[in-house]
N, C-alpha and C. Protein backbone atom coordinates (compact mmCIF):
# COMPACT_ATOMS: atom_id res chain seq x y z
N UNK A 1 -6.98 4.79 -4.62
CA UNK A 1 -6.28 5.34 -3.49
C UNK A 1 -4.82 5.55 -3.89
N UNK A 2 -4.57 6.46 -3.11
CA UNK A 2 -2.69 7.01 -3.59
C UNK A 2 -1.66 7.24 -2.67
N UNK A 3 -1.13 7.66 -2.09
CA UNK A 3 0.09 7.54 -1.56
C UNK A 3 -0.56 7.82 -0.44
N UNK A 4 -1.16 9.13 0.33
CA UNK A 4 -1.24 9.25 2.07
C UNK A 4 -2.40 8.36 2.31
N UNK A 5 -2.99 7.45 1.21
CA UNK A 5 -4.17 7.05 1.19
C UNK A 5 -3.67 5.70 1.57
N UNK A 6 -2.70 4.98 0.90
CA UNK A 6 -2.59 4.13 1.55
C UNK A 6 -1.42 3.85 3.07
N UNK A 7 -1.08 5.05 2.70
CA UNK A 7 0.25 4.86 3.98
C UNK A 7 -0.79 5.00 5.62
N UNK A 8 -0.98 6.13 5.03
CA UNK A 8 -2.23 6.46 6.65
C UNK A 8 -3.23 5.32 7.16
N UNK A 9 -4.06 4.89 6.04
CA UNK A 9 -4.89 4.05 6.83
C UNK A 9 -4.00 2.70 6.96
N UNK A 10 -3.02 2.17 6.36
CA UNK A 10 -2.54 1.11 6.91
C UNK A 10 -1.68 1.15 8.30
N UNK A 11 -1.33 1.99 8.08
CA UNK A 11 -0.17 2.79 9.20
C UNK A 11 -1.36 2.83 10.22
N UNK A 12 -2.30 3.27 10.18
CA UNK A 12 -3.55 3.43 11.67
C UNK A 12 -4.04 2.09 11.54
N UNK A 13 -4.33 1.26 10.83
CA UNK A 13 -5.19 0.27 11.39
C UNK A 13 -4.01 -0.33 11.92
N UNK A 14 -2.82 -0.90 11.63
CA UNK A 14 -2.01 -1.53 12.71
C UNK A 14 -1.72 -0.86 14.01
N UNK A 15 -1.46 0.66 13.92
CA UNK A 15 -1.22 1.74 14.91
C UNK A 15 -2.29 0.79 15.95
N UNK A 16 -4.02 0.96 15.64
CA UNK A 16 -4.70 0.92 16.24
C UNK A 16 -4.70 -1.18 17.14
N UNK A 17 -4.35 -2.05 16.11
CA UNK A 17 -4.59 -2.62 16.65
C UNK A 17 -3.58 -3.37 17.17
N UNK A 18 -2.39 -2.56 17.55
CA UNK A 18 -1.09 -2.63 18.43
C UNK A 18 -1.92 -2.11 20.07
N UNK A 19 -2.63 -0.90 19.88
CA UNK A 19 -3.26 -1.14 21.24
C UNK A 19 -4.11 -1.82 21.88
N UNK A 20 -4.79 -2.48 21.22
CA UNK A 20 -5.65 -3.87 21.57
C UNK A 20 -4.72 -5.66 21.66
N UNK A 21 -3.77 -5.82 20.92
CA UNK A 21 -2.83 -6.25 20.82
C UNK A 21 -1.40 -5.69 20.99
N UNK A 22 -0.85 -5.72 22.26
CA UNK A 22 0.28 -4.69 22.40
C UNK A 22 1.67 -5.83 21.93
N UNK A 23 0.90 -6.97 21.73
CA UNK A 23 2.82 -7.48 21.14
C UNK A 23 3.32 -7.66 20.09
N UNK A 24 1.58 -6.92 19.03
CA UNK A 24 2.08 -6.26 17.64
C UNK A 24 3.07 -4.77 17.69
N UNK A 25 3.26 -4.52 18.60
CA UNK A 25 4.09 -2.99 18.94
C UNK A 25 5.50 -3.72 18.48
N UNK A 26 5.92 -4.19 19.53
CA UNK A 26 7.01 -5.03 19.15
C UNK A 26 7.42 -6.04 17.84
N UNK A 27 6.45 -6.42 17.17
CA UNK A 27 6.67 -7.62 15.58
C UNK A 27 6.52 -6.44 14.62
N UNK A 28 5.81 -5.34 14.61
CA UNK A 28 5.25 -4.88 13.44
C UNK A 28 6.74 -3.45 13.26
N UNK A 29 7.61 -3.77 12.35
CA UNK A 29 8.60 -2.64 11.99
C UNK A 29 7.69 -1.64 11.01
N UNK A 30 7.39 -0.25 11.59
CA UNK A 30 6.45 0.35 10.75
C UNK A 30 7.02 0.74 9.26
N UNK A 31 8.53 1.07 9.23
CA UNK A 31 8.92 1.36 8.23
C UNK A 31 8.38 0.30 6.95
N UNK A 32 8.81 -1.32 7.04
CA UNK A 32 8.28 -1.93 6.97
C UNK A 32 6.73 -2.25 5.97
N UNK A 33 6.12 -1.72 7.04
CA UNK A 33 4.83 -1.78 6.59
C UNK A 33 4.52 -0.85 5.79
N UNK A 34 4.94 0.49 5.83
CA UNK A 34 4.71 1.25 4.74
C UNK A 34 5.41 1.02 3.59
N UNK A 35 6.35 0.41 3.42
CA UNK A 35 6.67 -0.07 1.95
C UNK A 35 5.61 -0.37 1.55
N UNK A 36 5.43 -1.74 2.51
CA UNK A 36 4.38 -2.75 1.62
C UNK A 36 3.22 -2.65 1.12
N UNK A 37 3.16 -1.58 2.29
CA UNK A 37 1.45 -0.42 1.87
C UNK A 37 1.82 0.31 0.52
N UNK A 38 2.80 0.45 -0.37
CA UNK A 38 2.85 1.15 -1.89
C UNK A 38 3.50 0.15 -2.33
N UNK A 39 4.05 -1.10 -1.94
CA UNK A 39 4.46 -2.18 -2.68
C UNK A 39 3.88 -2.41 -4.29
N UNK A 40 2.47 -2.80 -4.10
CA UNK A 40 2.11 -2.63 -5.54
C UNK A 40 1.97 -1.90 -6.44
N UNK A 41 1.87 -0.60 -5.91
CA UNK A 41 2.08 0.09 -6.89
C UNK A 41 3.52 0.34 -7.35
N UNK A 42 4.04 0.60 -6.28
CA UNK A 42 5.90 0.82 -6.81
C UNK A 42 6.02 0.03 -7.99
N UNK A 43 5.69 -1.41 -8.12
CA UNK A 43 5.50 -2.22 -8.83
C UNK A 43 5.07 -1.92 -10.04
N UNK A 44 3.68 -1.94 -9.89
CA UNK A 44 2.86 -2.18 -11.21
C UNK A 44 2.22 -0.85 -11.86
N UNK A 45 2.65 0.52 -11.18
CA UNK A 45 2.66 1.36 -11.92
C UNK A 45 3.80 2.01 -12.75
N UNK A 46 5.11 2.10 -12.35
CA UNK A 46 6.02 2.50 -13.49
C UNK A 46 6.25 1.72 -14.21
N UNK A 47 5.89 0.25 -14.49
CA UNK A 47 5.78 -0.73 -15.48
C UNK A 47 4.67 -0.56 -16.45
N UNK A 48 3.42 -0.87 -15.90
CA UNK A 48 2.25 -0.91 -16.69
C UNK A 48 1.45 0.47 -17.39
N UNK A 49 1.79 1.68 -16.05
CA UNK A 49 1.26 2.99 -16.95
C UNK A 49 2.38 4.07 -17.63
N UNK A 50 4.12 3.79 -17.32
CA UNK A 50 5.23 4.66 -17.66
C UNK A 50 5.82 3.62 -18.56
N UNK A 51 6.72 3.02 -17.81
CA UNK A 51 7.57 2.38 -18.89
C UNK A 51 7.29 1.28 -20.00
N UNK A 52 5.89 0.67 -20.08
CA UNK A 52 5.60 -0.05 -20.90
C UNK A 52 4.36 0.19 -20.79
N UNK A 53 3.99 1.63 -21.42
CA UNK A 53 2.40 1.86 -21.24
C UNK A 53 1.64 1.37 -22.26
N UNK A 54 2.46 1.70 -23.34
CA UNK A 54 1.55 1.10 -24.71
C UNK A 54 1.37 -0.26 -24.77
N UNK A 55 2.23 -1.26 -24.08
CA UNK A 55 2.31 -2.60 -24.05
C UNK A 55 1.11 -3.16 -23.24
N UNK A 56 1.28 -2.38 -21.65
CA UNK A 56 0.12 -2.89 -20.44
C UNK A 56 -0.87 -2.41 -20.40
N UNK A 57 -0.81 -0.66 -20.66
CA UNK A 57 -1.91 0.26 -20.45
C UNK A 57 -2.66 -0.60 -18.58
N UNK A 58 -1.86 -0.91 -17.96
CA UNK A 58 -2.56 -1.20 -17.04
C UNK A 58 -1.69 -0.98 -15.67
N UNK A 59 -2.49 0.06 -14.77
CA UNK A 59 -1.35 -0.07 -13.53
C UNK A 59 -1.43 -1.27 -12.19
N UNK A 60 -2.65 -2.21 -12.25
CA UNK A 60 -2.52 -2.93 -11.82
C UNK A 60 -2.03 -4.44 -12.35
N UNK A 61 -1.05 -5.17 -11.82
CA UNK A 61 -0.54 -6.04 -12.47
C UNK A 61 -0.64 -6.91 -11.75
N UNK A 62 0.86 -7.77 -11.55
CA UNK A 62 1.45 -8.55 -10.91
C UNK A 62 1.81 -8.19 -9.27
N UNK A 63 1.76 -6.69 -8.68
CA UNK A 63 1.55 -6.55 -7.29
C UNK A 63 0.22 -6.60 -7.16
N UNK A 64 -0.65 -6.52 -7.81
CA UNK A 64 -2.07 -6.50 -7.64
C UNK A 64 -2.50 -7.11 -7.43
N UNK A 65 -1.72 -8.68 -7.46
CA UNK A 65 -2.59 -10.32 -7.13
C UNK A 65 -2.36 -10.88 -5.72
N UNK A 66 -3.40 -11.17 -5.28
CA UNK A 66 -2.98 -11.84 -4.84
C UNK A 66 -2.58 -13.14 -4.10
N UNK A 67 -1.47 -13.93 -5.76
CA UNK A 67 -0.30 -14.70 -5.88
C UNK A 67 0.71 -14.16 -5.12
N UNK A 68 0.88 -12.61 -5.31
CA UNK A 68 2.46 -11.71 -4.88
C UNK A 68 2.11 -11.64 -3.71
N UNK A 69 0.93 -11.10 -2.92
CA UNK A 69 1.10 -11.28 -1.75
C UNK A 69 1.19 -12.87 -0.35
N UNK A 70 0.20 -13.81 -0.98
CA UNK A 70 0.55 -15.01 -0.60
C UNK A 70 2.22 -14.90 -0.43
N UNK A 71 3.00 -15.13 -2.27
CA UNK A 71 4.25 -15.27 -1.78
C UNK A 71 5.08 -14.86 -0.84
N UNK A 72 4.86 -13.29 -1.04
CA UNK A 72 5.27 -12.30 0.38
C UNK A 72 5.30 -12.78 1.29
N UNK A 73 4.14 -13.49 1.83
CA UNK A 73 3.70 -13.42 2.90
C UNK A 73 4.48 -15.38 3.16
N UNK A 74 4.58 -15.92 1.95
CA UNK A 74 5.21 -17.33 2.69
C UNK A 74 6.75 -17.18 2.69
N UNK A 75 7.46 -16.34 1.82
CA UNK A 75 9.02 -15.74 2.02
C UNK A 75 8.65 -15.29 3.07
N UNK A 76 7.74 -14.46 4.33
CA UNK A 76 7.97 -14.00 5.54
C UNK A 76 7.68 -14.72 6.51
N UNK A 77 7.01 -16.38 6.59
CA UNK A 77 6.84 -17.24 7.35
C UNK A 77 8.05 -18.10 7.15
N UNK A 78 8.68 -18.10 6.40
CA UNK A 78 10.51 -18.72 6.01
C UNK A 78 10.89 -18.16 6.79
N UNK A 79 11.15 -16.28 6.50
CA UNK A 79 11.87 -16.00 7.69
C UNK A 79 11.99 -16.20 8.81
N UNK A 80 10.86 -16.11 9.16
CA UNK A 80 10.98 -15.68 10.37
C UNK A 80 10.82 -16.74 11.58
N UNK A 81 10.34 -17.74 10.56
CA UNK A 81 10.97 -19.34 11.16
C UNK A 81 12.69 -19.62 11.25
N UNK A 82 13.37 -19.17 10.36
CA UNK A 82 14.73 -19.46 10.16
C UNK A 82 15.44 -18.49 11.03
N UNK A 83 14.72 -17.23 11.10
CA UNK A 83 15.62 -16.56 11.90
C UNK A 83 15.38 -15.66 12.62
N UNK A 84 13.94 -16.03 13.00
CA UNK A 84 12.76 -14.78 13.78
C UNK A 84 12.92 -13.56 13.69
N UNK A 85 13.29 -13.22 12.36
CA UNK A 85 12.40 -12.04 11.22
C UNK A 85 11.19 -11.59 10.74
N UNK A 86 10.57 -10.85 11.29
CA UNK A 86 9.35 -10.55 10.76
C UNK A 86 9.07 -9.35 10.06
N UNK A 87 9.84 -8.82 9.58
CA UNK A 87 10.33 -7.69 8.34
C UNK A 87 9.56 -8.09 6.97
N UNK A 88 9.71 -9.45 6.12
CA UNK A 88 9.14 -9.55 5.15
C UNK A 88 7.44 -9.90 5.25
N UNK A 89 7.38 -10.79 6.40
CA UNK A 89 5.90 -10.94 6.86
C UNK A 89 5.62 -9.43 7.27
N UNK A 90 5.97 -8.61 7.91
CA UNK A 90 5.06 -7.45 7.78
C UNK A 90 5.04 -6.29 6.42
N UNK A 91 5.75 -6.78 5.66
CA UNK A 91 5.72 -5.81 4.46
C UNK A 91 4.72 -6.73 3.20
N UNK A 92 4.40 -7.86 3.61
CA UNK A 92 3.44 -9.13 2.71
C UNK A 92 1.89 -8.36 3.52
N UNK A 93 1.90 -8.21 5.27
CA UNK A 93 0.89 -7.79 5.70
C UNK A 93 0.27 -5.96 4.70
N UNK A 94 1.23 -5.37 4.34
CA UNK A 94 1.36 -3.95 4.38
C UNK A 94 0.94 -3.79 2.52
N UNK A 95 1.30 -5.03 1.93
CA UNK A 95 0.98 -5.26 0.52
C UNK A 95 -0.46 -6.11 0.96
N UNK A 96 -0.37 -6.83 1.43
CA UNK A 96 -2.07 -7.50 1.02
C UNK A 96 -3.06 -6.32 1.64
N UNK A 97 -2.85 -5.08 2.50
CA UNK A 97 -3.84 -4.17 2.79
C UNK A 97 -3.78 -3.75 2.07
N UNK A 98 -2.93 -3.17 1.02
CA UNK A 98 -3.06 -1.90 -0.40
C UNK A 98 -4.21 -3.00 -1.30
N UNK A 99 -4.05 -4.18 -1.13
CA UNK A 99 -5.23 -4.69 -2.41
C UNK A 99 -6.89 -4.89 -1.70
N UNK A 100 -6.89 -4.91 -0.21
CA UNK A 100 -8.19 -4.42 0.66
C UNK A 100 -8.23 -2.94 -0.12
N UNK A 101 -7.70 -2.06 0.19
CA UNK A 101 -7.37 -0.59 0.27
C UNK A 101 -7.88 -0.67 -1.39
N UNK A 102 -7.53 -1.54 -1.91
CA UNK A 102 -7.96 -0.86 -3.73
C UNK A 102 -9.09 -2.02 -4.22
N UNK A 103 -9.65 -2.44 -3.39
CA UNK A 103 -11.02 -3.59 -3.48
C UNK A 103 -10.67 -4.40 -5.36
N UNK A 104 -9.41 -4.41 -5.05
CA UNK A 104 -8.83 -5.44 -5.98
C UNK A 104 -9.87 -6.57 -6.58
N UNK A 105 -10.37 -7.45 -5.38
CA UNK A 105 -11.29 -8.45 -5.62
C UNK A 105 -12.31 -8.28 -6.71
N UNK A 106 -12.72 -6.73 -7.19
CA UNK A 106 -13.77 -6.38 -8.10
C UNK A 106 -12.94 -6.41 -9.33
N UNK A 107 -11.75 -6.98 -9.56
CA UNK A 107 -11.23 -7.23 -10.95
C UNK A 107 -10.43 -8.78 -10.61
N UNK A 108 -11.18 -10.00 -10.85
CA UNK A 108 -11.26 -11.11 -10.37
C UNK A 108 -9.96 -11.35 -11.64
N UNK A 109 -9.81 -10.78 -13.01
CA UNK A 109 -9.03 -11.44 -13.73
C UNK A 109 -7.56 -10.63 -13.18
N UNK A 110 -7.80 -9.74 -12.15
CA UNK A 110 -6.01 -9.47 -11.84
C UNK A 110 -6.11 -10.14 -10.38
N UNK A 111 -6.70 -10.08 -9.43
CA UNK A 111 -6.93 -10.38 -8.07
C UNK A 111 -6.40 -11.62 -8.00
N UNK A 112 -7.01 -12.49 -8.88
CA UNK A 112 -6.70 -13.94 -8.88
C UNK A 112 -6.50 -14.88 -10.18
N UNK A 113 -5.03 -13.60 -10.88
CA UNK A 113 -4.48 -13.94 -11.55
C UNK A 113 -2.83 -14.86 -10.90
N UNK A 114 -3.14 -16.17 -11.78
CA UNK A 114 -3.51 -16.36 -13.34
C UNK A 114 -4.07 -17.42 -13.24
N UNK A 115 -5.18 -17.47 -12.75
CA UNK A 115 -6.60 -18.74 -12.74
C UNK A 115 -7.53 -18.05 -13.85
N UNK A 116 -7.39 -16.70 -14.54
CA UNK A 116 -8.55 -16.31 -15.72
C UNK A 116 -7.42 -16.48 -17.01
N UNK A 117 -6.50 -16.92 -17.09
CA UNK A 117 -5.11 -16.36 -18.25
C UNK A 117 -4.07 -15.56 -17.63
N UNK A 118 -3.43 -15.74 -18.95
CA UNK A 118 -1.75 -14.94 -18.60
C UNK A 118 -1.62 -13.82 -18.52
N UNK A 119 -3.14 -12.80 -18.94
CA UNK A 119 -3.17 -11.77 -19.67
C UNK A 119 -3.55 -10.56 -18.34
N UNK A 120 -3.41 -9.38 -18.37
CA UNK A 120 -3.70 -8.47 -17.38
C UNK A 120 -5.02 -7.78 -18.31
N UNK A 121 -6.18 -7.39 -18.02
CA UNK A 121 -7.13 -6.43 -18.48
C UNK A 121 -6.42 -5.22 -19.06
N UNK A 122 -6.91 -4.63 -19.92
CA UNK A 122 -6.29 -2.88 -20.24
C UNK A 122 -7.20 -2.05 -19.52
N UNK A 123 -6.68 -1.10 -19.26
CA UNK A 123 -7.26 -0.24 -18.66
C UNK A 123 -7.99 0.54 -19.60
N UNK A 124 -9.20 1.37 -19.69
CA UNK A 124 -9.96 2.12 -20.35
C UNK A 124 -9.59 3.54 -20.60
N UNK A 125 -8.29 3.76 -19.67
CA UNK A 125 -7.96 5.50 -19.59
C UNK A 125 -6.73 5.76 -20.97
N UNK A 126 -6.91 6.66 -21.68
CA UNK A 126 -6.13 6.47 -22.56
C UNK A 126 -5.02 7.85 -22.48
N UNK A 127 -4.94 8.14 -21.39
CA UNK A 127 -2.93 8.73 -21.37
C UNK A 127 -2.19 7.64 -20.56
N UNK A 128 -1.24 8.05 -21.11
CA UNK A 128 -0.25 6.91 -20.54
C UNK A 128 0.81 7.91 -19.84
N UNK A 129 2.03 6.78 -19.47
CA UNK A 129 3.29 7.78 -19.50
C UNK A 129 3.48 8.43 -17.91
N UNK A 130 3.72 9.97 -18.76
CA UNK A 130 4.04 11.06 -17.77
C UNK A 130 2.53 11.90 -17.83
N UNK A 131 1.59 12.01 -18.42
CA UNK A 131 0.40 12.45 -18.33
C UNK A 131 -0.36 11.63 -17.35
N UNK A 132 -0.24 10.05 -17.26
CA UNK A 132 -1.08 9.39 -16.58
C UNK A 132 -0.47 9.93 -14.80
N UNK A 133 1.15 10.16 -14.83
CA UNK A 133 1.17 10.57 -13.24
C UNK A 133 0.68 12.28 -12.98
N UNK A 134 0.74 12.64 -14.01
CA UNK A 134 -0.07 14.53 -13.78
C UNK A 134 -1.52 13.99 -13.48
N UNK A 135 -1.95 13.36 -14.01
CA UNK A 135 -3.65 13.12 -14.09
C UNK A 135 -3.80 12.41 -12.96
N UNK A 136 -3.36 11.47 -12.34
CA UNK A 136 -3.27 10.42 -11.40
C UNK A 136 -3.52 11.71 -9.76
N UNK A 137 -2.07 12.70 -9.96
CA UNK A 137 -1.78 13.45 -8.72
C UNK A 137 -3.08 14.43 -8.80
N UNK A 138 -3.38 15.03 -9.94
CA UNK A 138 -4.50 15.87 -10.44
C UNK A 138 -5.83 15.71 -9.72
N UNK A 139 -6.12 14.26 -9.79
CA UNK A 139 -7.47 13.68 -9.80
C UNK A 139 -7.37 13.29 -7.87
N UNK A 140 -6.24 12.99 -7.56
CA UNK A 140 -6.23 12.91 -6.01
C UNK A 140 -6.16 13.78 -4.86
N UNK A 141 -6.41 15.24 -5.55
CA UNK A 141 -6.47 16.65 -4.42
C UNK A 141 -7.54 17.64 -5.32
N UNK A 142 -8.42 16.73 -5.92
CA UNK A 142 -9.86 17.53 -6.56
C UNK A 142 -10.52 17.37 -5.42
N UNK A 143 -11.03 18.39 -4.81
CA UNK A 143 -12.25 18.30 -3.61
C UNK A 143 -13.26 17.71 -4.14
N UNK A 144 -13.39 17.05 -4.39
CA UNK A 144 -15.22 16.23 -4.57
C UNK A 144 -14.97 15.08 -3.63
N UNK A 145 -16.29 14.51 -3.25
CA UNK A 145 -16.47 13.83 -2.57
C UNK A 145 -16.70 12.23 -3.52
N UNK A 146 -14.87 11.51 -3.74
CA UNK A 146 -14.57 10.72 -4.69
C UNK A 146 -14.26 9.59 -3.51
N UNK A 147 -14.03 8.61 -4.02
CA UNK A 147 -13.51 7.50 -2.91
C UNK A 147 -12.01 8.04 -2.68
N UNK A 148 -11.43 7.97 -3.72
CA UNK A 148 -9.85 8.43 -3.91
C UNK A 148 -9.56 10.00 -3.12
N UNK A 149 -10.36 10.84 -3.21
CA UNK A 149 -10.20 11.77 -2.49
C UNK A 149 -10.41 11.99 -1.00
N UNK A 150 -10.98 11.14 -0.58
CA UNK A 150 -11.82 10.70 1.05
C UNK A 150 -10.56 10.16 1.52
N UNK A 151 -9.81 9.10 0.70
CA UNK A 151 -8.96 8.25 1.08
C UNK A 151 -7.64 8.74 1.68
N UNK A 152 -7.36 10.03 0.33
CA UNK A 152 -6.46 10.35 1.06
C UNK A 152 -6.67 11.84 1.68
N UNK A 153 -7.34 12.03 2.17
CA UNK A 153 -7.82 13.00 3.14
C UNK A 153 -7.67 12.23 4.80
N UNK A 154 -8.47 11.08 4.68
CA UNK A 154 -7.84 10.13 6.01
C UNK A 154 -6.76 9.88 5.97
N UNK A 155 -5.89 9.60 5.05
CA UNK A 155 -4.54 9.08 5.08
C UNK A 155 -3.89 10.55 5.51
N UNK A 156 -3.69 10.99 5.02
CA UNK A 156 -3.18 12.56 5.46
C UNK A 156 -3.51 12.66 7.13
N UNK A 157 -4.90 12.83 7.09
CA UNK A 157 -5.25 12.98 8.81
C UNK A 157 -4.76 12.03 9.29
N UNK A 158 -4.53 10.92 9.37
CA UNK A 158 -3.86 9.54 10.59
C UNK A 158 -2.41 10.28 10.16
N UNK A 159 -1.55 10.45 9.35
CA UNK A 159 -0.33 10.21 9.20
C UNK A 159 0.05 11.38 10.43
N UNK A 160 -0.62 13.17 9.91
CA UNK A 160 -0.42 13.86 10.65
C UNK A 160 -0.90 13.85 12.14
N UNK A 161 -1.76 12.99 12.53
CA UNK A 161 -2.02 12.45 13.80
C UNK A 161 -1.00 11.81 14.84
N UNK A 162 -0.18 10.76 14.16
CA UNK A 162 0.66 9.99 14.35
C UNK A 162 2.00 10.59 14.62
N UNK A 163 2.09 11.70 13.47
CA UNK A 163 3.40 12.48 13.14
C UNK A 163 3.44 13.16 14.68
N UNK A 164 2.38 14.17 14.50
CA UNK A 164 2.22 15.04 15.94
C UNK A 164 2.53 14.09 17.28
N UNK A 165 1.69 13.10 17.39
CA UNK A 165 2.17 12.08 18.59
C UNK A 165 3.75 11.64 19.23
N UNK A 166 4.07 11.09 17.68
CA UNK A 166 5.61 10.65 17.71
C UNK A 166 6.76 12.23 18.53
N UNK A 167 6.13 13.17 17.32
CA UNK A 167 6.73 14.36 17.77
C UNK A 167 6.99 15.14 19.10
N UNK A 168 5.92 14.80 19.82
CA UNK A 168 5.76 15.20 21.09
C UNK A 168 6.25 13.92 22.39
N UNK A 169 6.40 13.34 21.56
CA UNK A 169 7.24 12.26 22.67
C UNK A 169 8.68 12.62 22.31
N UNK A 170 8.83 12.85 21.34
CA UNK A 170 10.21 12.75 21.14
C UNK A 170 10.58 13.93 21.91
N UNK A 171 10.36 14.99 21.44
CA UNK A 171 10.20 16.64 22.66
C UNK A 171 10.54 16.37 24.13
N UNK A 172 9.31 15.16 24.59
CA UNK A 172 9.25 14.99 25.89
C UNK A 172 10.54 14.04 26.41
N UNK A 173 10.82 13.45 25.57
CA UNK A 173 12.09 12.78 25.80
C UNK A 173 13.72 13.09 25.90
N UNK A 174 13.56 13.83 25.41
CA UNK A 174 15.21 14.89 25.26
C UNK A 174 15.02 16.41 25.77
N UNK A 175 13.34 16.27 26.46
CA UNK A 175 13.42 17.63 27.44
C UNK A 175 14.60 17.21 28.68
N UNK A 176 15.05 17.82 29.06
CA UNK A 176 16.01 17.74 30.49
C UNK A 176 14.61 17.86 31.33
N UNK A 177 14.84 17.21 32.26
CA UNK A 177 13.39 17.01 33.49
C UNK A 177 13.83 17.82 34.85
């Protein structure tokens, strides 16, 4: 999954369950959450597949575990005990969905690293670099019916769902009545 892939469906499943729970409306800063929804990758891709590709050859790393999100997530129970902040707890929430979102768990030596070693798996794809982000964007707007392509086809549809919503309130709000 890739960028509207993870922003959209994380962005809707909280969207959604702010209306079943309305006093997540109020705790959950969406900006927030969409960091945390590309948190790992921000992370562990210009490290592992650009700037030290030959070294990692791997874009899941150290945001990929999750160790990083636990921590996240206990730096955001600090906060927000100390100073009823819930900014880092929802960007720990917005990172532990990108590793749901990338079924992380099916690579047990990064998921729940470092209980297998110190070591990250290599990846099997052999461009690295600036080819691996042409190939990466390439492979995520091929029409086939791919997981990665589904993904962000929903992510796209919730975002522009949301977008339109926001938009039309805002309209309705600075109409003169």
């Amino acid at each position: 999954m890739l960028l509207f892939g993870h922003l959209g469906i994380t962005l809707g499943i909280f969207i959604g369950l702010g209306i079943f729970i309305p006093r997540l409306k109020s705790v959950i800063d969406l900006r927030y959450l969409a960091i945390g929804a590309l948190l790992p990758d921000l992370i562990d891709k210009p490290i592992g597949k650009v700037i030290f590709a030959s070294t990692f050859a791997n874009g899941r790393m150290i945001g990929h575990t999750l160790l990083f999100s636990c921590l996240l997530a206990l730096a955001g129970i600090y906060l927000y005990q100390k100073r009823k902040d819930a900014r880092v707890f929802v960007l720990a929430s917005g990172s532990f969905f990108h590793l749901l979102e990338d079924q992380v768990w099916g690579r047990p030596q990064t998921f729940l690293w470092p209980l297998f070693g110190w070591s990250f798996p290599r990846d099997s794809i052999d461009y690295t670099g600036l080819e691996y982000l042409i190939k990466m964007l390439e492979s995520s707007f091929k029409p086939e019916l791919s997981q990665t392509f589904i993904a962000e086809v929903m992510g796209m549809g919730i975002i522009v769902i949301f977008a339109s919503i926001w938009i039309k309130k805002r309209m309705n709000k600075n109409s003169p009545n």
